[in-house]
PDB file of N, CA and C in Angstrom:
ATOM      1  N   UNK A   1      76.148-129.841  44.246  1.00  0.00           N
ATOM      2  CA  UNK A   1      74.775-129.827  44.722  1.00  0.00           C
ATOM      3  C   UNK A   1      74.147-131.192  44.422  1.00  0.00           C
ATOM      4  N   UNK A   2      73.342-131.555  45.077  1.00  0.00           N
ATOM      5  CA  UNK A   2      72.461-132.825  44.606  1.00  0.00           C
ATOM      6  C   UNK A   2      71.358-132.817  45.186  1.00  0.00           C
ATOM      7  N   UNK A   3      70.229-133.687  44.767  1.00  0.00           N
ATOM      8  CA  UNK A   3      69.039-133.679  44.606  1.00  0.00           C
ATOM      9  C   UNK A   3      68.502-134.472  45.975  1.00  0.00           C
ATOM     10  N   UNK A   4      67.466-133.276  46.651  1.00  0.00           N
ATOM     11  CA  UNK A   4      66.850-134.064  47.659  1.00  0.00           C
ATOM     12  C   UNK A   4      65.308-133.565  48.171  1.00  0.00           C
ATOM     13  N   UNK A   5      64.561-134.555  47.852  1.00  0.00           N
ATOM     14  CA  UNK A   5      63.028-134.140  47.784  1.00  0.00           C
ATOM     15  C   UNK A   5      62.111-134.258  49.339  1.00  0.00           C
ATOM     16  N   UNK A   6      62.729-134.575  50.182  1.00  0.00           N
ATOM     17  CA  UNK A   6      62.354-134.757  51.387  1.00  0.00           C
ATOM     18  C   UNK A   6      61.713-133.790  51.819  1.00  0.00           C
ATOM     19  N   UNK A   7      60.446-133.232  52.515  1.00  0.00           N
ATOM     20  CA  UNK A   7      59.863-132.472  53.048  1.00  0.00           C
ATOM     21  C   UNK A   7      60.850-132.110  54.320  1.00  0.00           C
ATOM     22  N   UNK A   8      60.423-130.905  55.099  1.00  0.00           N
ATOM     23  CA  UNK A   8      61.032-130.829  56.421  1.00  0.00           C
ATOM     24  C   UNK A   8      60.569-131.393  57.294  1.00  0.00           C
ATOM     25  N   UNK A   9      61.531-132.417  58.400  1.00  0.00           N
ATOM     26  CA  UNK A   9      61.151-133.246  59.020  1.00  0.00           C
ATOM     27  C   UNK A   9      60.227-132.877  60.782  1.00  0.00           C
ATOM     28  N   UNK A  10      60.200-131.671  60.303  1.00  0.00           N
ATOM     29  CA  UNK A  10      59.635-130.596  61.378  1.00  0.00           C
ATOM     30  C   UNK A  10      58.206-130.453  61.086  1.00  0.00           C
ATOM     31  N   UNK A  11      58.249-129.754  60.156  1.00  0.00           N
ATOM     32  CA  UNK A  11      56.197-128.938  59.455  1.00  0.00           C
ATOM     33  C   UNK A  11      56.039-129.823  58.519  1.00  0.00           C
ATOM     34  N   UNK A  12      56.880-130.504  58.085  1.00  0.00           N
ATOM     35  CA  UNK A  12      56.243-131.132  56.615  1.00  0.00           C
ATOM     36  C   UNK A  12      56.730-129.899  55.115  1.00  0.00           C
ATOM     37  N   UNK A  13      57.034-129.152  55.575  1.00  0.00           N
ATOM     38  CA  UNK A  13      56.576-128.220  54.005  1.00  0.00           C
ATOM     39  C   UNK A  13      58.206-128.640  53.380  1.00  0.00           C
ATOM     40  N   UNK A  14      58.119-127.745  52.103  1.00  0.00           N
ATOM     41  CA  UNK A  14      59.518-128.355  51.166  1.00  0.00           C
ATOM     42  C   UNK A  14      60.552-127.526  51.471  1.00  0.00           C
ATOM     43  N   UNK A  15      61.586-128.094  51.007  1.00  0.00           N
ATOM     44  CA  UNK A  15      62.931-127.840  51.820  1.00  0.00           C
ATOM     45  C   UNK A  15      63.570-127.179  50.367  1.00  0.00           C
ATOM     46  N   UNK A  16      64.355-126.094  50.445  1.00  0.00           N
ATOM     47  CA  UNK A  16      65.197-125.473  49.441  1.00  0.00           C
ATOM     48  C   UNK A  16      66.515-126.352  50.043  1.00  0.00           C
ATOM     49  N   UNK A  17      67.178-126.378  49.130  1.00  0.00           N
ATOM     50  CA  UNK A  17      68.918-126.889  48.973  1.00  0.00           C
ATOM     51  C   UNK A  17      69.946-125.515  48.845  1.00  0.00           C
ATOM     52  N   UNK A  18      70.692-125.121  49.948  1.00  0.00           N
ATOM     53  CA  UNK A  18      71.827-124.089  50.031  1.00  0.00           C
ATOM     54  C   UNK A  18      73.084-124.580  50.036  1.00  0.00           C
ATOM     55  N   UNK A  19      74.150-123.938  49.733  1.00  0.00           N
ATOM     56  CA  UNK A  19      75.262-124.455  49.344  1.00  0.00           C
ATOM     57  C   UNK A  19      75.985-124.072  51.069  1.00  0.00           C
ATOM     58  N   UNK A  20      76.515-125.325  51.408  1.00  0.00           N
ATOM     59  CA  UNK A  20      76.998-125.097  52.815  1.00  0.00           C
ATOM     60  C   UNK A  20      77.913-123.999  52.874  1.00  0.00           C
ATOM     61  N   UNK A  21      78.247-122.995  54.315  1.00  0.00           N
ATOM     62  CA  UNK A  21      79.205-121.885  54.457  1.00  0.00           C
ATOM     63  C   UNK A  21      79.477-121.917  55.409  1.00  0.00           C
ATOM     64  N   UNK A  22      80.946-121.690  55.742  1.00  0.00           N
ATOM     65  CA  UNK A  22      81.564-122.402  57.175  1.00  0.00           C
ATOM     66  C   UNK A  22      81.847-123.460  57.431  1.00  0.00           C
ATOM     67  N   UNK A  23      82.332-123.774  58.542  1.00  0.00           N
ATOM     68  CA  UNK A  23      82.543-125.104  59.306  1.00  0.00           C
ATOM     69  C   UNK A  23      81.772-125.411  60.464  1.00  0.00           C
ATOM     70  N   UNK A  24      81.253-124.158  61.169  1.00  0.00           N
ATOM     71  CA  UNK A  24      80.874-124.641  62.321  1.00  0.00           C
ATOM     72  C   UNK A  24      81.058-125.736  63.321  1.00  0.00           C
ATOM     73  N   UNK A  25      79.652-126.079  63.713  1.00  0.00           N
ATOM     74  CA  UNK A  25      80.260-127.401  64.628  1.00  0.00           C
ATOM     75  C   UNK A  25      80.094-128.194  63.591  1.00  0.00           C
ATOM     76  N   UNK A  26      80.009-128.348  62.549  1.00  0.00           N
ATOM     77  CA  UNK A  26      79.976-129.908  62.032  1.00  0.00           C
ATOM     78  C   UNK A  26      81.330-130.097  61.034  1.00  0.00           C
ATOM     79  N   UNK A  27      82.022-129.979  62.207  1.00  0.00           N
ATOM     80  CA  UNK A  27      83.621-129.764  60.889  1.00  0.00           C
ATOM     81  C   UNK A  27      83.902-131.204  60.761  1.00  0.00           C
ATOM     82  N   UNK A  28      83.322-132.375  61.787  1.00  0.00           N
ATOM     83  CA  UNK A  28      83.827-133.893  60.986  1.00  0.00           C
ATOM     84  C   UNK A  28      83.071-134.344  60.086  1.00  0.00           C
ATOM     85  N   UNK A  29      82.409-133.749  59.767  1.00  0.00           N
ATOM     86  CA  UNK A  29      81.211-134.492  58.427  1.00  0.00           C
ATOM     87  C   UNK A  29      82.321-135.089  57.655  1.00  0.00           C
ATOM     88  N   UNK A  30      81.238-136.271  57.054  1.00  0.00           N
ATOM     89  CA  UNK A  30      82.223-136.936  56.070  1.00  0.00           C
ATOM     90  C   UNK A  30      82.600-136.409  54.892  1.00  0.00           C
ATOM     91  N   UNK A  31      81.515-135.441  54.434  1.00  0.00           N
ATOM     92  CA  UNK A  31      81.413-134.793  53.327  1.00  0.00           C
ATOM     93  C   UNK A  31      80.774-133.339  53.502  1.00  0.00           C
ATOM     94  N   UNK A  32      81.847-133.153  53.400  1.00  0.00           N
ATOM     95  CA  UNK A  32      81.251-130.964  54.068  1.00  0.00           C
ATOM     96  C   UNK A  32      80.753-130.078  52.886  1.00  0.00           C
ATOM     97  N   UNK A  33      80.850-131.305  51.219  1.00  0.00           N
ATOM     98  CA  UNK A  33      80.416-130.290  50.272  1.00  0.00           C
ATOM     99  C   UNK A  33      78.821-130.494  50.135  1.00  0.00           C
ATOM    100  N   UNK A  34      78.192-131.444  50.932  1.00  0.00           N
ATOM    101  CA  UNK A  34      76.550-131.549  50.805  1.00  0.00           C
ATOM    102  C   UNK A  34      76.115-129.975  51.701  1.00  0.00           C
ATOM    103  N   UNK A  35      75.142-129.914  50.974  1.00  0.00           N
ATOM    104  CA  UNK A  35      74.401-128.119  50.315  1.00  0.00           C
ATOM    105  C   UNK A  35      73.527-128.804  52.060  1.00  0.00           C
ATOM    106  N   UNK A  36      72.952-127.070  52.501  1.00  0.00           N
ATOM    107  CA  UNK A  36      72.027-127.681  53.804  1.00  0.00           C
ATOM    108  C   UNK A  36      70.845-127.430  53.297  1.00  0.00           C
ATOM    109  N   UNK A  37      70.008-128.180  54.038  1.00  0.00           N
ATOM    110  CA  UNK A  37      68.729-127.985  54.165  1.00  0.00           C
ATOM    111  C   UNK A  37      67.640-127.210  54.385  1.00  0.00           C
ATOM    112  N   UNK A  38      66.808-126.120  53.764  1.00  0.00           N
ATOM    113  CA  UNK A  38      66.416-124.731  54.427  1.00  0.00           C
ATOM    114  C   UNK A  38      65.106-125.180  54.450  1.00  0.00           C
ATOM    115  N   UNK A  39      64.168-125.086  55.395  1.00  0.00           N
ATOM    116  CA  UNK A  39      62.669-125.322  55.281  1.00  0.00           C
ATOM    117  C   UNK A  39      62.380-123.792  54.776  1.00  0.00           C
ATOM    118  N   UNK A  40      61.358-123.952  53.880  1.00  0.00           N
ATOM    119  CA  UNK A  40      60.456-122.984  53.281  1.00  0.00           C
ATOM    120  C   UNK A  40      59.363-122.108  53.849  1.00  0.00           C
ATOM    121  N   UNK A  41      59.039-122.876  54.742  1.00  0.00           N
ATOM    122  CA  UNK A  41      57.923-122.065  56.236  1.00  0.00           C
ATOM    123  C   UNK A  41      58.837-121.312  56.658  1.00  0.00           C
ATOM    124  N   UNK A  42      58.209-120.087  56.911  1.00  0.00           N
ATOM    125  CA  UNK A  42      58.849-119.082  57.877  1.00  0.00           C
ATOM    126  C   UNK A  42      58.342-119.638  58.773  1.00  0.00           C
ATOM    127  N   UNK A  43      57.587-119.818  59.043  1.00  0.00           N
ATOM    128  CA  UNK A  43      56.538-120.052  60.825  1.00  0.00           C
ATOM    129  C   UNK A  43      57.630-121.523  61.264  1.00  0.00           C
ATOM    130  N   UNK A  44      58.232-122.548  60.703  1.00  0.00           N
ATOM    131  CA  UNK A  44      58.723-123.474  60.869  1.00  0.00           C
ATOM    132  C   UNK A  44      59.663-123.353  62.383  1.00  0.00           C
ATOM    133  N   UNK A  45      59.871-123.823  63.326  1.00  0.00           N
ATOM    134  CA  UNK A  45      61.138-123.378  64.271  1.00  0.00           C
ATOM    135  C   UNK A  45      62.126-123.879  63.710  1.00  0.00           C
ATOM    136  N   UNK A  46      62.461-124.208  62.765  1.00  0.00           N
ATOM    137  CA  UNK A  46      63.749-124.525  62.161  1.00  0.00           C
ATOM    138  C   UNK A  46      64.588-123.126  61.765  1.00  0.00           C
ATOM    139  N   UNK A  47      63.448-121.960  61.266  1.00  0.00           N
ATOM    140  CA  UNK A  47      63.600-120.950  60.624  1.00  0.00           C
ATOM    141  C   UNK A  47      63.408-120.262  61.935  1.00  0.00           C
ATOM    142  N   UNK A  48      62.847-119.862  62.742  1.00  0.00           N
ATOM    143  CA  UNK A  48      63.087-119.614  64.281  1.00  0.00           C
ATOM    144  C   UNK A  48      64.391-119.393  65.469  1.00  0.00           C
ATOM    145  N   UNK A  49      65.286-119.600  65.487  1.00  0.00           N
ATOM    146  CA  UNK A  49      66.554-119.768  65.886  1.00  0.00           C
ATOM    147  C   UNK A  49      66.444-121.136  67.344  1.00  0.00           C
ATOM    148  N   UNK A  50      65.272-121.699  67.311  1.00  0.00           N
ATOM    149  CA  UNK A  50      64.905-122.696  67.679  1.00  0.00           C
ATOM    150  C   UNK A  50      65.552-123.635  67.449  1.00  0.00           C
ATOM    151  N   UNK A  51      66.530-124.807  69.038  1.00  0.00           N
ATOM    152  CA  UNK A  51      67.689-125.763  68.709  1.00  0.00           C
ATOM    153  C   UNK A  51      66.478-127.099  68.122  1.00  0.00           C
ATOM    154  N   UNK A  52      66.344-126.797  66.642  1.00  0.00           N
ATOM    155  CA  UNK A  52      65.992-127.777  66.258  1.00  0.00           C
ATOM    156  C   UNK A  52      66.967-128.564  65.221  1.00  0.00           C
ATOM    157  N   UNK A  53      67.204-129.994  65.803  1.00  0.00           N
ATOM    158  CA  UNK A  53      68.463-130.450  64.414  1.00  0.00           C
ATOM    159  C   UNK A  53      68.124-131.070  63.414  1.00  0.00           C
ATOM    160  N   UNK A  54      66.451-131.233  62.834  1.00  0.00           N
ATOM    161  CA  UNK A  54      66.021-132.069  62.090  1.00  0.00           C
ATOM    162  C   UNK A  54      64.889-131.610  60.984  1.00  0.00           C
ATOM    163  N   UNK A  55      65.858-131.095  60.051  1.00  0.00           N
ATOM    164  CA  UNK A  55      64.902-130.248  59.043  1.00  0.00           C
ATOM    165  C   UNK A  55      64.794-131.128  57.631  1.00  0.00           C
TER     166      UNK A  55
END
């Protein structure tokens, strides 16, 4: 896990850190053990099933 304080680049609000699961489409990452990004807004379309790629 590691440390990342960035708001969501969507609403602004703060972002929880999850430990990645799967491969999905991003199986060439350089590094598949960085945790994803969860915005904290429910109302957010990130949290929405909304194709947003920038949380």
């Amino acid at each position: 896990m590691y440390t990342d304080h960035k708001p969501c680049a969507v609403c602004g609000s703060p972002v929880e850190l999850q430990a990645r699961t799967g491969g999905g489409d991003r199986v060439a990452e350089a590094d598949p053990t960085v945790d994803e990004r969860i915005c904290t807004n429910p109302d957010c379309p990130t949290n929405n099933g909304e194709d947003v790629n920038a949380v």
